[in-house]
PDB file of N, CA and C in Angstrom:
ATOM      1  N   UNK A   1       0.836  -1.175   0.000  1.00  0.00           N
ATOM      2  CA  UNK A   1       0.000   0.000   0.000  1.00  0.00           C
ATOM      3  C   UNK A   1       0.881   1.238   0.000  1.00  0.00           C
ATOM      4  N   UNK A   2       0.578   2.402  -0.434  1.00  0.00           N
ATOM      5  CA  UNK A   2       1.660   3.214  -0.711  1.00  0.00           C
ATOM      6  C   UNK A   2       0.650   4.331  -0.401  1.00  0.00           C
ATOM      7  N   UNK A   3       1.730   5.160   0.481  1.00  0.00           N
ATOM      8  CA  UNK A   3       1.310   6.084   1.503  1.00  0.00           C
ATOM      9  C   UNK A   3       1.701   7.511   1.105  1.00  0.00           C
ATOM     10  N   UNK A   4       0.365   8.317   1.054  1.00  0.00           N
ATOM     11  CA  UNK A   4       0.988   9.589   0.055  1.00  0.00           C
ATOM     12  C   UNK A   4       1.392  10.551   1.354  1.00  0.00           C
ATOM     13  N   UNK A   5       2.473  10.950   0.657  1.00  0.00           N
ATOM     14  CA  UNK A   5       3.793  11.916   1.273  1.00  0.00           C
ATOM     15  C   UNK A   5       3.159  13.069   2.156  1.00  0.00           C
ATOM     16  N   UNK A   6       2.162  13.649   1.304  1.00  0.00           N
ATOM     17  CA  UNK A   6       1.568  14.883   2.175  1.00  0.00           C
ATOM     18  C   UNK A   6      -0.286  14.700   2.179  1.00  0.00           C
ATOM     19  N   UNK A   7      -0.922  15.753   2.670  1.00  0.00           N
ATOM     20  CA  UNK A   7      -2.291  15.659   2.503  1.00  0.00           C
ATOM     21  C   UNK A   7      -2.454  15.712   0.694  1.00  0.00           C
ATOM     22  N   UNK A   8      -3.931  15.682   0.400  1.00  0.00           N
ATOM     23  CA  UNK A   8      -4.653  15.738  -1.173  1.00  0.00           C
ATOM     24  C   UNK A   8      -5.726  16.816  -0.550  1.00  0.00           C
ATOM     25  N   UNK A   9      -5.993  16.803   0.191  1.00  0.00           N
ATOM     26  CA  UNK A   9      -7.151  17.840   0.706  1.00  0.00           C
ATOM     27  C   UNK A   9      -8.123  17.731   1.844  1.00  0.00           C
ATOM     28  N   UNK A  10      -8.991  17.993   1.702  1.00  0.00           N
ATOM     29  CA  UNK A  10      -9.744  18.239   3.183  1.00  0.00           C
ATOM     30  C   UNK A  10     -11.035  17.627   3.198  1.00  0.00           C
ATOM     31  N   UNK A  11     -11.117  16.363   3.972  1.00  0.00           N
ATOM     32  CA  UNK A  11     -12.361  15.565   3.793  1.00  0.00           C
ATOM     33  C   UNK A  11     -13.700  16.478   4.382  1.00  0.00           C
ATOM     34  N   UNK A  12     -14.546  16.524   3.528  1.00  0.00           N
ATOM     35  CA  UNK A  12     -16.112  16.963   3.569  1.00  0.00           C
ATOM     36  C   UNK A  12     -16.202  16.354   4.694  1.00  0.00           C
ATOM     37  N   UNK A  13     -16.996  17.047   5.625  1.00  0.00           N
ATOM     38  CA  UNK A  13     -17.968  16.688   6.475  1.00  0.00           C
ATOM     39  C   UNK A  13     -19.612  16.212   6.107  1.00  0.00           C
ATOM     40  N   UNK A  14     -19.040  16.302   4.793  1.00  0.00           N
ATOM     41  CA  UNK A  14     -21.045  15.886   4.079  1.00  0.00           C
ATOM     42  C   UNK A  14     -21.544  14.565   5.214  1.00  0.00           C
ATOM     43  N   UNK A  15     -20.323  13.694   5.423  1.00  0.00           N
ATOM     44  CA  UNK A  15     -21.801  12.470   6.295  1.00  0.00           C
ATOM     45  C   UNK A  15     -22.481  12.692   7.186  1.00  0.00           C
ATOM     46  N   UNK A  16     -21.760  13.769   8.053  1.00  0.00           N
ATOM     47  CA  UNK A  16     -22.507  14.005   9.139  1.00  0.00           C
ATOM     48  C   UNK A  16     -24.066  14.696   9.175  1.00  0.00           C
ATOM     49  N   UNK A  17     -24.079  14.890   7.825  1.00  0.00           N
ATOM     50  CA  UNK A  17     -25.891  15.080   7.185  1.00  0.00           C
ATOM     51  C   UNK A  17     -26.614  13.870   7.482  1.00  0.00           C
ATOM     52  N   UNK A  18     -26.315  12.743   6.520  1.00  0.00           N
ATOM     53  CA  UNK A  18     -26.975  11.654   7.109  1.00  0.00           C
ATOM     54  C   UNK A  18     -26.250  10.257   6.458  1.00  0.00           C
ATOM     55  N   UNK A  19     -26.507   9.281   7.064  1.00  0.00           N
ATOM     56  CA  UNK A  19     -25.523   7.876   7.003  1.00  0.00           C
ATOM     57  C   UNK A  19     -26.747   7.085   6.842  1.00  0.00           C
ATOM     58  N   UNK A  20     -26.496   5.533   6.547  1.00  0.00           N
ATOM     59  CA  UNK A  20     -27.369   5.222   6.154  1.00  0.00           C
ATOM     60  C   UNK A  20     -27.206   3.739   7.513  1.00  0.00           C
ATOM     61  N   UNK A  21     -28.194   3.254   7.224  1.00  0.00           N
ATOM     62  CA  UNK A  21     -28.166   1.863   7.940  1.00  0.00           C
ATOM     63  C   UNK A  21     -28.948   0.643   7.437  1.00  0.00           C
ATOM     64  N   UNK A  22     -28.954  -0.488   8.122  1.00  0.00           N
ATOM     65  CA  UNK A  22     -29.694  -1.701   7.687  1.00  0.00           C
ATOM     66  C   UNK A  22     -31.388  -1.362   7.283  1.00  0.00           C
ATOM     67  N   UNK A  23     -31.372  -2.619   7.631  1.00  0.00           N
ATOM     68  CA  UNK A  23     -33.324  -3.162   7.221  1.00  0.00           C
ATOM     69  C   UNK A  23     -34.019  -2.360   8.480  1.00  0.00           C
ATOM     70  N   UNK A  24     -34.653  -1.861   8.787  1.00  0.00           N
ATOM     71  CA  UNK A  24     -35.489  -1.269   9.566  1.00  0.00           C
ATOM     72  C   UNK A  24     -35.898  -2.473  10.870  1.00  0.00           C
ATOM     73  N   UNK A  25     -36.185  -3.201  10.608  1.00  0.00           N
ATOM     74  CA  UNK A  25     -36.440  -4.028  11.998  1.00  0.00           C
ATOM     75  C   UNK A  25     -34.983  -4.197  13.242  1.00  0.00           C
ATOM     76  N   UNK A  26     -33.908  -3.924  12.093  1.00  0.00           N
ATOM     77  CA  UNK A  26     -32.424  -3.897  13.202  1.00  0.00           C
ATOM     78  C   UNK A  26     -32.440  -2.763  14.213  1.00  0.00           C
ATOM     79  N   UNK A  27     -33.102  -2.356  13.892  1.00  0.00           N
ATOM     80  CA  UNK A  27     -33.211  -0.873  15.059  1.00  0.00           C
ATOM     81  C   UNK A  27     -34.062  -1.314  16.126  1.00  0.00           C
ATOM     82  N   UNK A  28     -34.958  -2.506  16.357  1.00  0.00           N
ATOM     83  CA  UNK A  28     -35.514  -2.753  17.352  1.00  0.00           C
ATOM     84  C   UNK A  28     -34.881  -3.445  18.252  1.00  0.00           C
ATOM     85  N   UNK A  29     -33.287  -3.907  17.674  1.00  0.00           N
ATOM     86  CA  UNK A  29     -32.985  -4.698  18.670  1.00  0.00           C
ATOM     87  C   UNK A  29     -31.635  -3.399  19.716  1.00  0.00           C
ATOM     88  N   UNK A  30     -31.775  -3.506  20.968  1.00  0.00           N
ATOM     89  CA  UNK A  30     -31.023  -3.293  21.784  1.00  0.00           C
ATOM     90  C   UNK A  30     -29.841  -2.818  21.629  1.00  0.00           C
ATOM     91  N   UNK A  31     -29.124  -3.512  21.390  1.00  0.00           N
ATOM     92  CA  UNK A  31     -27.538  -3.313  20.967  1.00  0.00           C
ATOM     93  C   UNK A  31     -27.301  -2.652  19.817  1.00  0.00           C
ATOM     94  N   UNK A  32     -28.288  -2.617  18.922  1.00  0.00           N
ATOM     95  CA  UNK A  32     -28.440  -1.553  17.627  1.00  0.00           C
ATOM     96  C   UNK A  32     -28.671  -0.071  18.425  1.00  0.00           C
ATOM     97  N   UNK A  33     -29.503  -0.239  18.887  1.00  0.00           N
ATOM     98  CA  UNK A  33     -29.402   0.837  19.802  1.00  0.00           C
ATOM     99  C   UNK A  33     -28.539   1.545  20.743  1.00  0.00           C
ATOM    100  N   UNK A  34     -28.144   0.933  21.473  1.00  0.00           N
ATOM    101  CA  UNK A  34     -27.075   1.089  22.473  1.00  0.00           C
ATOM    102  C   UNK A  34     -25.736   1.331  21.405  1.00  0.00           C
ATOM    103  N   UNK A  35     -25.736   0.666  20.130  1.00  0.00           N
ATOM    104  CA  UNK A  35     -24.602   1.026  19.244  1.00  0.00           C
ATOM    105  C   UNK A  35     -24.844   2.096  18.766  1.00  0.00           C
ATOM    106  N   UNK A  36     -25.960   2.692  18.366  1.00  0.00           N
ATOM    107  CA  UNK A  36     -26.098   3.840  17.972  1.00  0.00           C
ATOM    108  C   UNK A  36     -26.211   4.923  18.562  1.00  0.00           C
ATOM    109  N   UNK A  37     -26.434   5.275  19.732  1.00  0.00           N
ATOM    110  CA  UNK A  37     -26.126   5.994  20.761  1.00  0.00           C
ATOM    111  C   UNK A  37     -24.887   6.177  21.177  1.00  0.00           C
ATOM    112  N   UNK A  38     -24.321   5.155  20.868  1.00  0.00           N
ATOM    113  CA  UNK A  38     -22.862   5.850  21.394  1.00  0.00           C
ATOM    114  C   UNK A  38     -22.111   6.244  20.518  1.00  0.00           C
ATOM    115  N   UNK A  39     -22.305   6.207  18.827  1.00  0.00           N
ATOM    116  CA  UNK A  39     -22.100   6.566  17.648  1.00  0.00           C
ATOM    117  C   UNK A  39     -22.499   8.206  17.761  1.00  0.00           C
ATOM    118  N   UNK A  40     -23.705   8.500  17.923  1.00  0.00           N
ATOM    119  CA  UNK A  40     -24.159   9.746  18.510  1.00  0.00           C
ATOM    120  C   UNK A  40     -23.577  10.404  19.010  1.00  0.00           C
ATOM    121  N   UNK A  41     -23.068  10.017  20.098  1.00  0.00           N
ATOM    122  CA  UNK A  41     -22.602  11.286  20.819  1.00  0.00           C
ATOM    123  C   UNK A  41     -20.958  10.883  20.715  1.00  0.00           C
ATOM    124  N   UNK A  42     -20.394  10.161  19.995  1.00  0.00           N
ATOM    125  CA  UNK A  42     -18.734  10.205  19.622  1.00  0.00           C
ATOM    126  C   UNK A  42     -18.533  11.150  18.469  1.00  0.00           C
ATOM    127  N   UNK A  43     -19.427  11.228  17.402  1.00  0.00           N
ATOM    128  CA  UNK A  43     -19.374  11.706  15.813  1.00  0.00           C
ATOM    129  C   UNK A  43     -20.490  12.460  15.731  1.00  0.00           C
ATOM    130  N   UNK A  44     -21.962  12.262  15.820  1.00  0.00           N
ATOM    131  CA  UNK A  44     -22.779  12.998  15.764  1.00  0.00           C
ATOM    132  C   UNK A  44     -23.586  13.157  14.345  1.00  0.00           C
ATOM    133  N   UNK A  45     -24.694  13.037  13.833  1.00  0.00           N
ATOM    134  CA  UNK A  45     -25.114  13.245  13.118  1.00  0.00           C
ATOM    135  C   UNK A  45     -26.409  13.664  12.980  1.00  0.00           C
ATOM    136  N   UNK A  46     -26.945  14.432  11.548  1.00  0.00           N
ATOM    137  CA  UNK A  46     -28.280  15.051  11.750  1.00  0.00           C
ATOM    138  C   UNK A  46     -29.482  13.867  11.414  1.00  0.00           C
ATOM    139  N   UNK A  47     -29.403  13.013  10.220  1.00  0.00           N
ATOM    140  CA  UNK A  47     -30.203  12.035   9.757  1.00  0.00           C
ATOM    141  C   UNK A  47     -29.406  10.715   9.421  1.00  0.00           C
ATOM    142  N   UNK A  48     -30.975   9.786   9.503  1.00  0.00           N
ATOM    143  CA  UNK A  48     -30.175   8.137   9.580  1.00  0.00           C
ATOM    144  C   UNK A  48     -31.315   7.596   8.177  1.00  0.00           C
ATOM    145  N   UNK A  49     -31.034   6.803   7.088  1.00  0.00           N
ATOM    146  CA  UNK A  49     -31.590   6.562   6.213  1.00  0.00           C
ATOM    147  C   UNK A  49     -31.595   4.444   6.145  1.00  0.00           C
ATOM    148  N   UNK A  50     -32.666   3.884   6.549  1.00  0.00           N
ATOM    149  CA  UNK A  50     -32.436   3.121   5.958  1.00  0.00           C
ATOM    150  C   UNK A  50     -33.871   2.044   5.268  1.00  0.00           C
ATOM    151  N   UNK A  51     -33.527   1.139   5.405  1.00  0.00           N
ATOM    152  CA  UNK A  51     -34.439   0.566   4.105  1.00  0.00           C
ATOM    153  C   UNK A  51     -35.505  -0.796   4.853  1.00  0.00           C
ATOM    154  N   UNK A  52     -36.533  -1.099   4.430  1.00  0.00           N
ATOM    155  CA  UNK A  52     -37.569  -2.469   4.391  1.00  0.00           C
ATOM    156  C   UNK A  52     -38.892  -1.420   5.205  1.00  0.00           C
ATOM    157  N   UNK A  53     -39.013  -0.665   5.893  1.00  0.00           N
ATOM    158  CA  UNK A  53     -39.745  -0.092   6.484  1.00  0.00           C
ATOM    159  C   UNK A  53     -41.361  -0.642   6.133  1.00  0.00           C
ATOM    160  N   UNK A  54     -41.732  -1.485   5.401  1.00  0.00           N
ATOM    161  CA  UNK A  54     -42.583  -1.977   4.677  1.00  0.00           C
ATOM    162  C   UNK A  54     -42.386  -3.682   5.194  1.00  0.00           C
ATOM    163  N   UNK A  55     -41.162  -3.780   5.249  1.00  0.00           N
ATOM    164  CA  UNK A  55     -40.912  -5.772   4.937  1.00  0.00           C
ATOM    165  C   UNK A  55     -41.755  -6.277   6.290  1.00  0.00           C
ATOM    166  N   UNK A  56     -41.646  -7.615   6.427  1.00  0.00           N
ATOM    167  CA  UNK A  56     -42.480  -8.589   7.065  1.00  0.00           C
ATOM    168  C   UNK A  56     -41.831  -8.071   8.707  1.00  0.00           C
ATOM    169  N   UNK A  57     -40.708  -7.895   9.093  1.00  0.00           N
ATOM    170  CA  UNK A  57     -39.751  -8.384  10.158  1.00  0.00           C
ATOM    171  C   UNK A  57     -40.364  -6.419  10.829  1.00  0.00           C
ATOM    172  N   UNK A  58     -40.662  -5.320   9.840  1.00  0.00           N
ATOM    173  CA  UNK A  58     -41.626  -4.277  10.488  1.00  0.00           C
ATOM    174  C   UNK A  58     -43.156  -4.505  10.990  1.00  0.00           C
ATOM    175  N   UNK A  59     -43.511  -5.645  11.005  1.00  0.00           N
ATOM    176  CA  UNK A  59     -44.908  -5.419  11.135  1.00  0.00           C
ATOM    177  C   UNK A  59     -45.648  -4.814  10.855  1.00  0.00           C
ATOM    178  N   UNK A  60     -45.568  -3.982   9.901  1.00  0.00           N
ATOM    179  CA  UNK A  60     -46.326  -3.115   9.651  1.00  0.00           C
ATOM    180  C   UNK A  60     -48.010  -3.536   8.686  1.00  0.00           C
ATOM    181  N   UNK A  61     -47.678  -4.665   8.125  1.00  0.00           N
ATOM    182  CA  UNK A  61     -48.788  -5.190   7.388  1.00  0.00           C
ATOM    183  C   UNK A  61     -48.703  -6.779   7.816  1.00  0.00           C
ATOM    184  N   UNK A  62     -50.388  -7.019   8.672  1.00  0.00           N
ATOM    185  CA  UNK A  62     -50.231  -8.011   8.977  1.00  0.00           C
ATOM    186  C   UNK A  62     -51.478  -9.057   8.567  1.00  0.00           C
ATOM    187  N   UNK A  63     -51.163  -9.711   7.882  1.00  0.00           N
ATOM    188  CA  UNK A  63     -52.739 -10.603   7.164  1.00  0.00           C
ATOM    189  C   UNK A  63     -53.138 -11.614   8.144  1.00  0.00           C
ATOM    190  N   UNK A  64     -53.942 -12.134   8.434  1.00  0.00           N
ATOM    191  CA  UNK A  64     -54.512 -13.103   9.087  1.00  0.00           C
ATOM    192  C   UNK A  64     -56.527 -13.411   8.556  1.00  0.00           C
ATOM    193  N   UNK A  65     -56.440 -14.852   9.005  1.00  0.00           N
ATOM    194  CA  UNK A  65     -57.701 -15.155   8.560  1.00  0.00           C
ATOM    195  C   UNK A  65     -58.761 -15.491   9.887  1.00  0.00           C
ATOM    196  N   UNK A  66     -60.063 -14.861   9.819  1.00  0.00           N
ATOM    197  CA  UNK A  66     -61.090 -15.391  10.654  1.00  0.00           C
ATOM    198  C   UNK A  66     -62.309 -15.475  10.193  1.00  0.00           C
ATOM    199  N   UNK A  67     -63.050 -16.446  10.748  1.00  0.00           N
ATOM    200  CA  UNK A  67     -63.995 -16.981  10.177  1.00  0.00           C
ATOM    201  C   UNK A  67     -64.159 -17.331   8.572  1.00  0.00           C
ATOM    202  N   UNK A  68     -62.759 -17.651   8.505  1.00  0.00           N
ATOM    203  CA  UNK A  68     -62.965 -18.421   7.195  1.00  0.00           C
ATOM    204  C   UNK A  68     -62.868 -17.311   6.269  1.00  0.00           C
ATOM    205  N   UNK A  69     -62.349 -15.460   6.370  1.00  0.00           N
ATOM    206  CA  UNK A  69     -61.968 -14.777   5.363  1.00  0.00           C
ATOM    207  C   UNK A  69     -60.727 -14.120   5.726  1.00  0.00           C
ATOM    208  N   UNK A  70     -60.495 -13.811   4.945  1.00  0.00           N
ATOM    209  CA  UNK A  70     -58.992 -12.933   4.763  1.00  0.00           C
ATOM    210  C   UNK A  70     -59.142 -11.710   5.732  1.00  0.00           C
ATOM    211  N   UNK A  71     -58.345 -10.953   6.116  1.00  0.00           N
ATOM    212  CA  UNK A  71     -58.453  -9.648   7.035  1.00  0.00           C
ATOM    213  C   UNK A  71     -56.811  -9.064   7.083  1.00  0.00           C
ATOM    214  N   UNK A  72     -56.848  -7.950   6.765  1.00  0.00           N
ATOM    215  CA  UNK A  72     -55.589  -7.826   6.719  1.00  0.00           C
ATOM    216  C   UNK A  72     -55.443  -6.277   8.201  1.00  0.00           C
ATOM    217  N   UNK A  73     -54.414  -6.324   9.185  1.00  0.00           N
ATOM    218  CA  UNK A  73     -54.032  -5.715  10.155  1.00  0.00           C
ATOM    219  C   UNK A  73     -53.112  -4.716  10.088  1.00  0.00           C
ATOM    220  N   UNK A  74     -52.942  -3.611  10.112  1.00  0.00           N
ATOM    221  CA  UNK A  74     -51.954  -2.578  10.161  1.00  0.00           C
ATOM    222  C   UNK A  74     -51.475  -2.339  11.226  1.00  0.00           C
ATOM    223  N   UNK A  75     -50.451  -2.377  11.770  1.00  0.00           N
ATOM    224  CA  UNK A  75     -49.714  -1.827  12.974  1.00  0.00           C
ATOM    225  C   UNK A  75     -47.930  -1.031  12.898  1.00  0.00           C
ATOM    226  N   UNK A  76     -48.323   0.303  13.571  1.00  0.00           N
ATOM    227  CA  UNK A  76     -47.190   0.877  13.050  1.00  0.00           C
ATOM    228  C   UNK A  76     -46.475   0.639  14.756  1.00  0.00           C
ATOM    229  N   UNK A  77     -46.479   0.276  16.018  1.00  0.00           N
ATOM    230  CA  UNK A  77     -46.207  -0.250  16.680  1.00  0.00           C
ATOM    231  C   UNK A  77     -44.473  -0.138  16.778  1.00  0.00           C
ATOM    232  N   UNK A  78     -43.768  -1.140  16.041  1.00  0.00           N
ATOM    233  CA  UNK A  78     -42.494  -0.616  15.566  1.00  0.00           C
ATOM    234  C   UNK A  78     -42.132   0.293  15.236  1.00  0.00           C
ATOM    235  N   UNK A  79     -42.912   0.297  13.922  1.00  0.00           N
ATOM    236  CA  UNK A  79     -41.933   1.769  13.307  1.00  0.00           C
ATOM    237  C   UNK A  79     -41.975   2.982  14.183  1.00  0.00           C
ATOM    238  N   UNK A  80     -43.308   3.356  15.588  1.00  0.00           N
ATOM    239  CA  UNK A  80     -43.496   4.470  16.279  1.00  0.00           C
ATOM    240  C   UNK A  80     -42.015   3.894  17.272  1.00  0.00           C
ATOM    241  N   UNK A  81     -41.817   2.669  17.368  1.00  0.00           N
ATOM    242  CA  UNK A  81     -40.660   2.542  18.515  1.00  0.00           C
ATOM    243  C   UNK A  81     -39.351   3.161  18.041  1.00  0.00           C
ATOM    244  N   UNK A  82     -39.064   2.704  16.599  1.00  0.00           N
ATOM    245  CA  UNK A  82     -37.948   2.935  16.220  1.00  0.00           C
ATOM    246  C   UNK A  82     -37.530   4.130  15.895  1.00  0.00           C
ATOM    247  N   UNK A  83     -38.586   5.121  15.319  1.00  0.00           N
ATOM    248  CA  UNK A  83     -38.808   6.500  15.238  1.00  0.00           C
ATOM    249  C   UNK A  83     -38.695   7.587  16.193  1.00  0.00           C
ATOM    250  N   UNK A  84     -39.385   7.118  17.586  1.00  0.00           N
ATOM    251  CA  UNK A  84     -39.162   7.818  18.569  1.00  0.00           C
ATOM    252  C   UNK A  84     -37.160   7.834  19.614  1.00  0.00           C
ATOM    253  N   UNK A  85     -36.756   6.653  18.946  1.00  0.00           N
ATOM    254  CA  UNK A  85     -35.765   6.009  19.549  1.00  0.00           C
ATOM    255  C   UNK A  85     -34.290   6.856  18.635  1.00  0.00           C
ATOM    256  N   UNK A  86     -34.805   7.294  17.467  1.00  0.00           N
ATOM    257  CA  UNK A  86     -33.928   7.840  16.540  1.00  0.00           C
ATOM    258  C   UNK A  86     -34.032   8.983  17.224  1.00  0.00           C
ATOM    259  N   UNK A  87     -35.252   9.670  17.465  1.00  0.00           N
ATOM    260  CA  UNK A  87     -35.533  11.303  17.813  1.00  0.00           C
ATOM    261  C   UNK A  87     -35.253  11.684  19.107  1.00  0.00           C
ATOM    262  N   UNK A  88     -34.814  10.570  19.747  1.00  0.00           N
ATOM    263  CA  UNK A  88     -34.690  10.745  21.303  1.00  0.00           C
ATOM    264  C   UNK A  88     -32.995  10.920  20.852  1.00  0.00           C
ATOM    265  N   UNK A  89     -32.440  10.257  20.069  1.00  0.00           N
ATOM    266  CA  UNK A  89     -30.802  10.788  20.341  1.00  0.00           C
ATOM    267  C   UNK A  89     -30.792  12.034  19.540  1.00  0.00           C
ATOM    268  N   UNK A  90     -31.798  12.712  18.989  1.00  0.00           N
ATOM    269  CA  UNK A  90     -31.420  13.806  18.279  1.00  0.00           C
ATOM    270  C   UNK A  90     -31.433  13.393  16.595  1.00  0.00           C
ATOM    271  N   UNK A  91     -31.587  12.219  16.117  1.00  0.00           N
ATOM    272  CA  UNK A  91     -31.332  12.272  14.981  1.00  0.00           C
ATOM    273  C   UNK A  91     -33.007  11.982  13.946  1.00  0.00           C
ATOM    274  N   UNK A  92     -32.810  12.609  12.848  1.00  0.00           N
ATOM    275  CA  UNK A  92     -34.684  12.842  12.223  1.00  0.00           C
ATOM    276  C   UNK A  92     -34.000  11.617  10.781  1.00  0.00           C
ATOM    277  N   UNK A  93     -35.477  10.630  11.233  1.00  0.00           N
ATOM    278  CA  UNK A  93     -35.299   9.607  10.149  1.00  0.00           C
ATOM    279  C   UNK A  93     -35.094  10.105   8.433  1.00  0.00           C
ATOM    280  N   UNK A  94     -34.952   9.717   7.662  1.00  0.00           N
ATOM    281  CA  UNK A  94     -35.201   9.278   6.235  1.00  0.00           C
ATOM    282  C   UNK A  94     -35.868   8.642   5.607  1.00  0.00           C
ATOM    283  N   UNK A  95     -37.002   8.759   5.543  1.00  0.00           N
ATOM    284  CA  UNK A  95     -37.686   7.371   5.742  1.00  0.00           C
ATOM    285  C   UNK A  95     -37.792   6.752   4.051  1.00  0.00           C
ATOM    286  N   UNK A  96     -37.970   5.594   3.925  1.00  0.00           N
ATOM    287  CA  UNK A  96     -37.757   4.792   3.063  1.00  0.00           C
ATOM    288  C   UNK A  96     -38.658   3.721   2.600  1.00  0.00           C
ATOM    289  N   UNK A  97     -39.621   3.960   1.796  1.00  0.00           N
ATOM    290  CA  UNK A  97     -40.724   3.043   1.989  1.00  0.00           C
ATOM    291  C   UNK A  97     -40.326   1.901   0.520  1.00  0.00           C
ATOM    292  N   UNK A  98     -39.958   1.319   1.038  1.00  0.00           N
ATOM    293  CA  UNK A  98     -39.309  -0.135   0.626  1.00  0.00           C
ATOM    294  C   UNK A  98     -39.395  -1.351   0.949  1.00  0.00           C
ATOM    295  N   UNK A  99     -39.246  -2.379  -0.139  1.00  0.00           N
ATOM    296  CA  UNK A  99     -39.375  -3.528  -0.313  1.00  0.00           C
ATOM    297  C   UNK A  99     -41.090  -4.154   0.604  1.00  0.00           C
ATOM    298  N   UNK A 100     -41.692  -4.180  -0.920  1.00  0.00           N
ATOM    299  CA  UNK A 100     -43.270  -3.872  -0.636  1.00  0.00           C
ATOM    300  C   UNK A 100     -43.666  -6.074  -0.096  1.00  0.00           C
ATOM    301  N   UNK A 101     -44.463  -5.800   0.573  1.00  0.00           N
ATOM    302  CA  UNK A 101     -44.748  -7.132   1.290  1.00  0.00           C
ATOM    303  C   UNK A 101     -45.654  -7.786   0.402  1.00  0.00           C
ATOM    304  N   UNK A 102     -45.527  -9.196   0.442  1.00  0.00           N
ATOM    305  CA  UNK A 102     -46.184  -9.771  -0.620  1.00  0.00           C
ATOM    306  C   UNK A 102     -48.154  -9.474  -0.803  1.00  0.00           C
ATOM    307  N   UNK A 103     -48.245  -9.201   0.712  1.00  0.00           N
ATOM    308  CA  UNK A 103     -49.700  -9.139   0.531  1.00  0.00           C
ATOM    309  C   UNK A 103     -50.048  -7.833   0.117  1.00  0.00           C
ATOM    310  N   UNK A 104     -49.542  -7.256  -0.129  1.00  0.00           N
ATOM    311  CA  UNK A 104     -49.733  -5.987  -0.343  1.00  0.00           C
ATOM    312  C   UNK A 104     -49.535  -5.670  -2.130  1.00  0.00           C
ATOM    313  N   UNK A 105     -48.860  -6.086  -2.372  1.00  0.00           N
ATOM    314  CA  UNK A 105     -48.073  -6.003  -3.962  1.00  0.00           C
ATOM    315  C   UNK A 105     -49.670  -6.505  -4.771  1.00  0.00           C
ATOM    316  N   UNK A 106     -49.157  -6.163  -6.521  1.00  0.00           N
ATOM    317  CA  UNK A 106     -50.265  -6.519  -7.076  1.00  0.00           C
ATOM    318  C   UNK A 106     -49.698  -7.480  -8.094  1.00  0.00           C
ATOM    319  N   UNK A 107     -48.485  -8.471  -7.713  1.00  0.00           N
ATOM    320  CA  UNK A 107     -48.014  -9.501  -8.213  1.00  0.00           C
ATOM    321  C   UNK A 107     -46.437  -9.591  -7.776  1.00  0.00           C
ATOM    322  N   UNK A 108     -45.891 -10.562  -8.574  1.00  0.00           N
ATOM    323  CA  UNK A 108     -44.669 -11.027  -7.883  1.00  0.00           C
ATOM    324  C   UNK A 108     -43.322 -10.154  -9.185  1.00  0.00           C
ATOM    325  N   UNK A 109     -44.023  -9.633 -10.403  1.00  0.00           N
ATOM    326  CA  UNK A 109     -42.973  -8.899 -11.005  1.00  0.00           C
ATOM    327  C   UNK A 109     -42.171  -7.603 -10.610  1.00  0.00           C
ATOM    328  N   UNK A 110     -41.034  -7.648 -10.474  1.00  0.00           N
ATOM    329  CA  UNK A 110     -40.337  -6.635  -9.920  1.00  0.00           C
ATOM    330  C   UNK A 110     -39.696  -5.443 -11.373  1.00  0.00           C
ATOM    331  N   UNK A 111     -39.625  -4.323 -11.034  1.00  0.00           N
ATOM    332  CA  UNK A 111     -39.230  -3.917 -11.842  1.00  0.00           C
ATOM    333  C   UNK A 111     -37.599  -3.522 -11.951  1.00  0.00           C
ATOM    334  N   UNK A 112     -36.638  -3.218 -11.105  1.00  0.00           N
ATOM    335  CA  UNK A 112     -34.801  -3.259 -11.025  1.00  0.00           C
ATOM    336  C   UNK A 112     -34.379  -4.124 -10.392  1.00  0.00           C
ATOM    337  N   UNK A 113     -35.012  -4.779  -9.474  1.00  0.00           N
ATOM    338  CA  UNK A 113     -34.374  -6.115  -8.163  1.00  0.00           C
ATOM    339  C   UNK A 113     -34.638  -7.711  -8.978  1.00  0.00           C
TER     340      UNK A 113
END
């Protein structure tokens, strides 16, 4: 590896706008938390961007059957946990409404994935 002699210039502070992270359900666990909090207040940042906010592992769309018909359940439950949990260290989500759940979709064709 070859190590340049002097500086090239002066790294942007652009990330500290916003960084991105996993699937949205990783924020419910603990240690995602506790990791990100202490990320917070070492470096600091204004926004956190990341992705599934929609997928199965958010709960956010939940189908179930009774009496023999379909019924489908909404609960934002999570996402109010994970949201409030971002805003409590100071940082304002990105939100990302991604990777659409099967019951929800109006078939299985994708259009770039």
């Amino acid at each position: 590896m070859r190590v340049p002699s002097e500086a090239s210039g002066r790294l942007s502070d652009a990330w500290r706008f916003c960084v991105g992270t996993g699937r949205f359900e990783l924020a419910l666990r603990r240690d995602y938390q506790d990791s990100l909090a202490l990320i917070q207040r070492e470096i600091g940042f204004r926004h956190i961007r990341g992705h599934g906010l929609l997928s199965v592992g958010a709960g956010v769309h939940q189908p179930y059957e009774y009496a023999g018909a379909r019924h489908v359940r909404h609960s934002f439950t999570y996402v109010d946990q994970v949201i409030d949990a971002y805003l409590e260290l100071g940082i304002r989500p990105f939100v990302e409404l991604g990777f659409m759940p099967s019951g929800l979709a109006s078939g299985d064709q994708t259009v770039f994935w």
